[in-house]
Protein backbone atom coordinates (compact mmCIF):
# COMPACT_ATOMS: atom_id res chain seq x y z
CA UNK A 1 -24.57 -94.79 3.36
CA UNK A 2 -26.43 -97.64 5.87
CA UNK A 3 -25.54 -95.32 9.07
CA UNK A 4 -26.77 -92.08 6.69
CA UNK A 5 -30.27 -94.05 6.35
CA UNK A 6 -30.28 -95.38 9.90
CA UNK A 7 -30.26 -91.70 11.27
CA UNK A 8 -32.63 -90.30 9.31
CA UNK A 9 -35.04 -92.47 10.11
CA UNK A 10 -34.17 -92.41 13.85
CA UNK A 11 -34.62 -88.39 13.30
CA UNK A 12 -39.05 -87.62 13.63
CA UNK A 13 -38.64 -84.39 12.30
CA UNK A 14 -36.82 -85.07 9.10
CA UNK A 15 -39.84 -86.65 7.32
CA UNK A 16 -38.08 -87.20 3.99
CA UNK A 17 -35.15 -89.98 4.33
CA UNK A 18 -33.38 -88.93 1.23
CA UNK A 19 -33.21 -84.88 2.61
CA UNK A 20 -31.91 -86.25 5.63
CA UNK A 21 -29.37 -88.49 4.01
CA UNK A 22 -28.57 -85.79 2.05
CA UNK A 23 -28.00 -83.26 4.57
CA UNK A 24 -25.95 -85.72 6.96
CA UNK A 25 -23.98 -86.91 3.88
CA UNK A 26 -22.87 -83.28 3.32
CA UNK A 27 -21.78 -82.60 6.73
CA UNK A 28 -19.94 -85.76 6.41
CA UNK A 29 -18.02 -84.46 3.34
CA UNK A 30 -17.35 -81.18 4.88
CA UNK A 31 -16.09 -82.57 8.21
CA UNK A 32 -13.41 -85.45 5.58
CA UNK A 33 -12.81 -81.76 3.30
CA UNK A 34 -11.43 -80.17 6.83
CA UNK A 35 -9.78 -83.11 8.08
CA UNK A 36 -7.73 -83.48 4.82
CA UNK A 37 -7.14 -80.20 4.27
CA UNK A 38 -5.96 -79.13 7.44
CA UNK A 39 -4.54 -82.58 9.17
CA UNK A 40 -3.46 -85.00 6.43
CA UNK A 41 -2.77 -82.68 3.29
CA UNK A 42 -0.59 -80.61 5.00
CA UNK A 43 1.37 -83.47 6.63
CA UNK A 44 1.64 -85.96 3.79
CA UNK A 45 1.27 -83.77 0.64
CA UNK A 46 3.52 -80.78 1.29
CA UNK A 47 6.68 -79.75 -0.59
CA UNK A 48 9.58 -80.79 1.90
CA UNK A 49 13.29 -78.69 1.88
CA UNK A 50 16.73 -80.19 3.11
CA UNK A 51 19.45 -78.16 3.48
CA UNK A 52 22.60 -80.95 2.82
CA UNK A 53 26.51 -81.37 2.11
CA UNK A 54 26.86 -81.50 -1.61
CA UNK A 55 29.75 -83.92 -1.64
CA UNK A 56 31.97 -82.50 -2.58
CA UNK A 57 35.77 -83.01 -1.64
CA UNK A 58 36.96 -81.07 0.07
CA UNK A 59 33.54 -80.72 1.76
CA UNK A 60 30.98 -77.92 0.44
CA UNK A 61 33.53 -76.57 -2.18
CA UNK A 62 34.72 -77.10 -5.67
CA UNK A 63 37.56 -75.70 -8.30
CA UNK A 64 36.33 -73.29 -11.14
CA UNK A 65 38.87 -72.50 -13.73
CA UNK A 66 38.03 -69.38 -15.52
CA UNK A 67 39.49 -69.22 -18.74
CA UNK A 68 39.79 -66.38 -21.96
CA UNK A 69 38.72 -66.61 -25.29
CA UNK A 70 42.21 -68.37 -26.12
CA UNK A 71 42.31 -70.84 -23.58
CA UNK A 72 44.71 -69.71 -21.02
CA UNK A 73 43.87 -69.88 -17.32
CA UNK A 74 42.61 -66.29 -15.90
CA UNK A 75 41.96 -66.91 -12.36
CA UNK A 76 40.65 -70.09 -10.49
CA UNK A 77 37.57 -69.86 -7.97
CA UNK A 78 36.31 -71.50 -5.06
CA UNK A 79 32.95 -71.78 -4.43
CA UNK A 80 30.91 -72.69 -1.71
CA UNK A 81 27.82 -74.51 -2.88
CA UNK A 82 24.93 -75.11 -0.95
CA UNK A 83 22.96 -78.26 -1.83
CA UNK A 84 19.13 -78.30 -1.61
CA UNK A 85 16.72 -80.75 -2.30
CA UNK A 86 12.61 -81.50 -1.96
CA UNK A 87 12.13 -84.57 -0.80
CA UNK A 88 8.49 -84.13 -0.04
CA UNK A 89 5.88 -85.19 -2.72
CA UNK A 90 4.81 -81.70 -3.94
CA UNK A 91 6.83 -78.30 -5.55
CA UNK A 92 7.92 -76.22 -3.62
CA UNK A 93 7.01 -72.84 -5.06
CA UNK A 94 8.86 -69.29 -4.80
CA UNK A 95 11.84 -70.02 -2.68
CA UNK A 96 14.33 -67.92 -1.97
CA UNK A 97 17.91 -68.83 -0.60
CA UNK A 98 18.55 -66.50 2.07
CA UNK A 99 21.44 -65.66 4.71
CA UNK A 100 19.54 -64.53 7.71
CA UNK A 101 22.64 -63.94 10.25
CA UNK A 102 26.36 -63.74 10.49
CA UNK A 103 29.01 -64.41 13.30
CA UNK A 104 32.86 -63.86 12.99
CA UNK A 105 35.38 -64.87 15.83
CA UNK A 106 37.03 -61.93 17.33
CA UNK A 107 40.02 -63.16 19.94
CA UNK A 108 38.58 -66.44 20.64
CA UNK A 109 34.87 -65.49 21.05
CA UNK A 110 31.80 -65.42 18.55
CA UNK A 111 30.75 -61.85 17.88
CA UNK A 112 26.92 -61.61 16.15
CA UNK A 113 26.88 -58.72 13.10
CA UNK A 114 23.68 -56.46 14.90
CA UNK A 115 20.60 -55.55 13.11
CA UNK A 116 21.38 -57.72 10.11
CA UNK A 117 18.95 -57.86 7.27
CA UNK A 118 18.41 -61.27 5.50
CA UNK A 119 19.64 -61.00 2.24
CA UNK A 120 18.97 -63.63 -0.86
CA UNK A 121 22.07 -66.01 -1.94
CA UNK A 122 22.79 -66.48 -5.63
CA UNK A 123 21.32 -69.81 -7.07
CA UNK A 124 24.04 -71.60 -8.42
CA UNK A 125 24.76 -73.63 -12.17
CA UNK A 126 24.71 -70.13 -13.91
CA UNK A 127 21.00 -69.25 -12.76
CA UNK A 128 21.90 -65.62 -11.73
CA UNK A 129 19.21 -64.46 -13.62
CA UNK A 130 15.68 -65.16 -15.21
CA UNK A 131 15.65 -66.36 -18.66
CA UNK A 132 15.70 -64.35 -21.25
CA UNK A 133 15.69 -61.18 -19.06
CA UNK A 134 18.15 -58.97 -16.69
CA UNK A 135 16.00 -59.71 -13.62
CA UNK A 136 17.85 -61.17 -10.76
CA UNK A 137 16.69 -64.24 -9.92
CA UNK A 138 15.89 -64.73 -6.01
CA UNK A 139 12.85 -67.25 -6.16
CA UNK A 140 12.73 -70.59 -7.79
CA UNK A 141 10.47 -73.90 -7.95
CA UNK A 142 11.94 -76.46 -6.23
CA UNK A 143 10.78 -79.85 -8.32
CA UNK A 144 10.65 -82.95 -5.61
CA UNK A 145 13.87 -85.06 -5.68
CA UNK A 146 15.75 -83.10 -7.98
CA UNK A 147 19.12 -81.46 -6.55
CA UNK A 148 19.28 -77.51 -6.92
CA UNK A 149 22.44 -75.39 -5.24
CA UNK A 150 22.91 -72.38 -4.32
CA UNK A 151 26.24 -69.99 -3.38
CA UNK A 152 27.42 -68.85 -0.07
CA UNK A 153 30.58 -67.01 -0.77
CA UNK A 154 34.08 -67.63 -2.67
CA UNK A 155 37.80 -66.58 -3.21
CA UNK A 156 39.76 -66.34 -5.85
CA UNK A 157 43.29 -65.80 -7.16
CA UNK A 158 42.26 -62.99 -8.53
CA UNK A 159 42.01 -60.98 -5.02
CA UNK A 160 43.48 -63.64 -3.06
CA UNK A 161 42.61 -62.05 0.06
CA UNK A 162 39.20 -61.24 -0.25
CA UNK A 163 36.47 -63.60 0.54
CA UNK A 164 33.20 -62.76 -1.22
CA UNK A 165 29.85 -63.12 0.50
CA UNK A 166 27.49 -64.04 -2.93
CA UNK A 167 24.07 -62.23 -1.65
CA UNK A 168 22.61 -60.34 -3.74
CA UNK A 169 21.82 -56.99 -3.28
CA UNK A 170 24.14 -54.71 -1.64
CA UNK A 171 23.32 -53.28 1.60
CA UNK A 172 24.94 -50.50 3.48
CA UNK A 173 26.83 -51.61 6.24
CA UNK A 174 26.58 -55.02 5.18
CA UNK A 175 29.19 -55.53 2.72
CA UNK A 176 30.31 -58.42 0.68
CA UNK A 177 33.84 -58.48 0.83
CA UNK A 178 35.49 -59.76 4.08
CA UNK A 179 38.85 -60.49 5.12
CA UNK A 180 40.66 -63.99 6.46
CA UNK A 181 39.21 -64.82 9.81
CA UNK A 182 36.44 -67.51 11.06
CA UNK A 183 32.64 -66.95 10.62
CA UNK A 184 29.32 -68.40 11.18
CA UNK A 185 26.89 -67.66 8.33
CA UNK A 186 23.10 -68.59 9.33
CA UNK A 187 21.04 -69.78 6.31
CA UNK A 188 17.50 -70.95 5.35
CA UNK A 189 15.13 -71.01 2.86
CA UNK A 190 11.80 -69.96 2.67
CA UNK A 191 8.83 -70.76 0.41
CA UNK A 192 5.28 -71.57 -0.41
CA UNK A 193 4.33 -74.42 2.42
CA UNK A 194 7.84 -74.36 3.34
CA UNK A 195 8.97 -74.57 6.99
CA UNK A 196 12.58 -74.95 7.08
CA UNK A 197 15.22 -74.75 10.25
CA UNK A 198 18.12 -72.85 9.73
CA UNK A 199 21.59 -74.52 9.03
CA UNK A 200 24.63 -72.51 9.77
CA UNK A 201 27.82 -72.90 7.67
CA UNK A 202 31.32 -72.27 9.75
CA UNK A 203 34.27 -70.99 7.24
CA UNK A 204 37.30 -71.10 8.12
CA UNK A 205 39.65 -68.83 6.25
CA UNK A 206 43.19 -68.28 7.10
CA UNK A 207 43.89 -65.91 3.90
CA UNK A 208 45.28 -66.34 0.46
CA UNK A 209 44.41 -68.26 -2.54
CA UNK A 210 46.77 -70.15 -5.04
CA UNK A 211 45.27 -72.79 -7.74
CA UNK A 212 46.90 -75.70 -6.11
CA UNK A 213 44.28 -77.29 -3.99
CA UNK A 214 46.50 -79.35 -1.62
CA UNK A 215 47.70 -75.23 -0.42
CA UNK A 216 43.89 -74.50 -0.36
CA UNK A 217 42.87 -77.72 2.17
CA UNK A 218 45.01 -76.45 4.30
CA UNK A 219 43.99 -72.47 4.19
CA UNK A 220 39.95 -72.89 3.53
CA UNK A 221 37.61 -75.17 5.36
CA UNK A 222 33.97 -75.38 5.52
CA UNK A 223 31.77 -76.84 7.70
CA UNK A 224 27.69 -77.60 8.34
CA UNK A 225 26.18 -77.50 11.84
CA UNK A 226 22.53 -77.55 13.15
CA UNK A 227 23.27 -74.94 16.02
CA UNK A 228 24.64 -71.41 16.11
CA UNK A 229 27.93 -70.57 17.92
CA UNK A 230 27.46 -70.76 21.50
C-alpha cells in the first residue's frame, strides 16, 4: 500500500492520491488474478491422474467366481483391472477410461490395428452403469486419493478361448473377442484439467482357461510399460 502511495504522488497528473492508489491497486490485483490463474493454479491446484499396478498377484489380475442362485460355481473370470488414482489436490471431473490403440504380435513382430477409434473401458466394482438408470456409464469424478479401477479385458471358463476386450460400444471392425496370441493395448484417460500420458498394457495369452490359478500363471500374464512396442 506504501509503494501504491509513493507512485501516486510521484505521478503530476493524477491529482487525487486515493484515485491513483486506487487505479494502481487494481492493476495490481489483475496482474496477481492472471498470475494465479494461469501460472500457479494450474500447477499446484489441478486434479492429477496416475495410471498404476493394482497389486494384485498375479500382477493386474484377480479370480471372480460366478455363482447361481444355489450356490454352485458357474464359471470363474479373470479380470484385468486397471488402477487409477488422483493424487493432485482437486476432482477430477468427467473422465473417461479409454483404449486409444492396439498391437498384436504376428511371427515375432508388432503389427498396429489401422485407423482405430478410441473406445471407453468399463469402470470396474459393478459401475457399468449410472445409478438408478440404463445409461452406460463412460465418465466419472475422480475424488483426490481415493482408488477407482477400471477393466481392460478378461477370460473365462466359460469360452475358454476367447479373450474379451471390455470397451464399450461395439464398433465394426473392431471387435471384442480375440483369440490367444500377444498384444499391446494403449490406454489413457482423459478429463476436465486432465493431461495424462498413455500407459500401454502387454497381455500375454497362450489360450485356455481352467479355475486353477497355478494353470492360469502359467497361460495369462500381464504387464505395464511406459512405451509402445518398438
Amino acid at each position: 500500500m506504501i509503494v501504491v502511495f509513493l507512485i501516486s504522488f510521484s505521478c503530476k497528473s493524477w491529482e487525487n492520491p486515493l484515485i491513483a492508489a486506487g487505479t494502481v491497486g487494481a492493476a495490481v490485483a489483475a496482474v496477481w488474478a492472471i498470475i494465479y490463474l494461469e501460472i500457479i493454479k494450474p500447477k499446484y491446484y489441478r486434479p492429477k491422474l496416475e495410471i498404476k499396478e493394482p497389486g494384485f498377484i498375479p500382477p493386474f489380475y484377480r479370480t471372480a467366481n460366478i455363482g447361481n442362485n444355489a450356490g454352485n460355481l458357474i464359471k470363474t473370470e479373470y479380470y484385468i483391472n486397471i488402477l487409477l488414482k488422483n493424487i493432485g489436490n482437486r476432482t477430477a471431473k468427467n473422465c473417461q477410461s479409454l483404449l486409444i490403440g492396439m498391437w498384436k504380435r504376428v511371427q515375432g513382430d508388432w503389427r498396429k490395428e489401422e485407423n482405430w477409434i478410441s473406445v471407453p473401458l468399463q469402470w470396474a466394482g459393478g459401475e457399468k452403469r449410472e445409478y438408478g438408470t440404463n445409461k452406460i456409464r463412460e465418465e466419472r469424478n475422480i475424488i483426490p486419493h481415493r482408488p477407482y479401477y477400471f477393466n481392460l479385458g478378461k477370460i473365462s471358463t466359460h469360452q475358454p478361448n476367447i479373450f474379451v476386450i471390455l470397451y464399450l460400444p461395439s464398433l465394426a471392425g473392431q471387435k471384442p473377442k480375440i483369440g490367444a496370441g500377444e498384444y499391446c493395448f494403449e490406454v489413457t484417460v482423459t478429463g476436465e484439467e486432465v493431461d495424462l500420458p498413455p500407459k500401454y498394457f502387454y497381455v500375454i495369452w497362450r489360450g485356455g482357461c481352467t479355475d486353477n490359478i497355478e494353470e492360469v500363471k502359467q497361460r495369462f500374464e500381464v504387464s505395464m510399460d511406459d512405451n509402445p512396442p518398438a
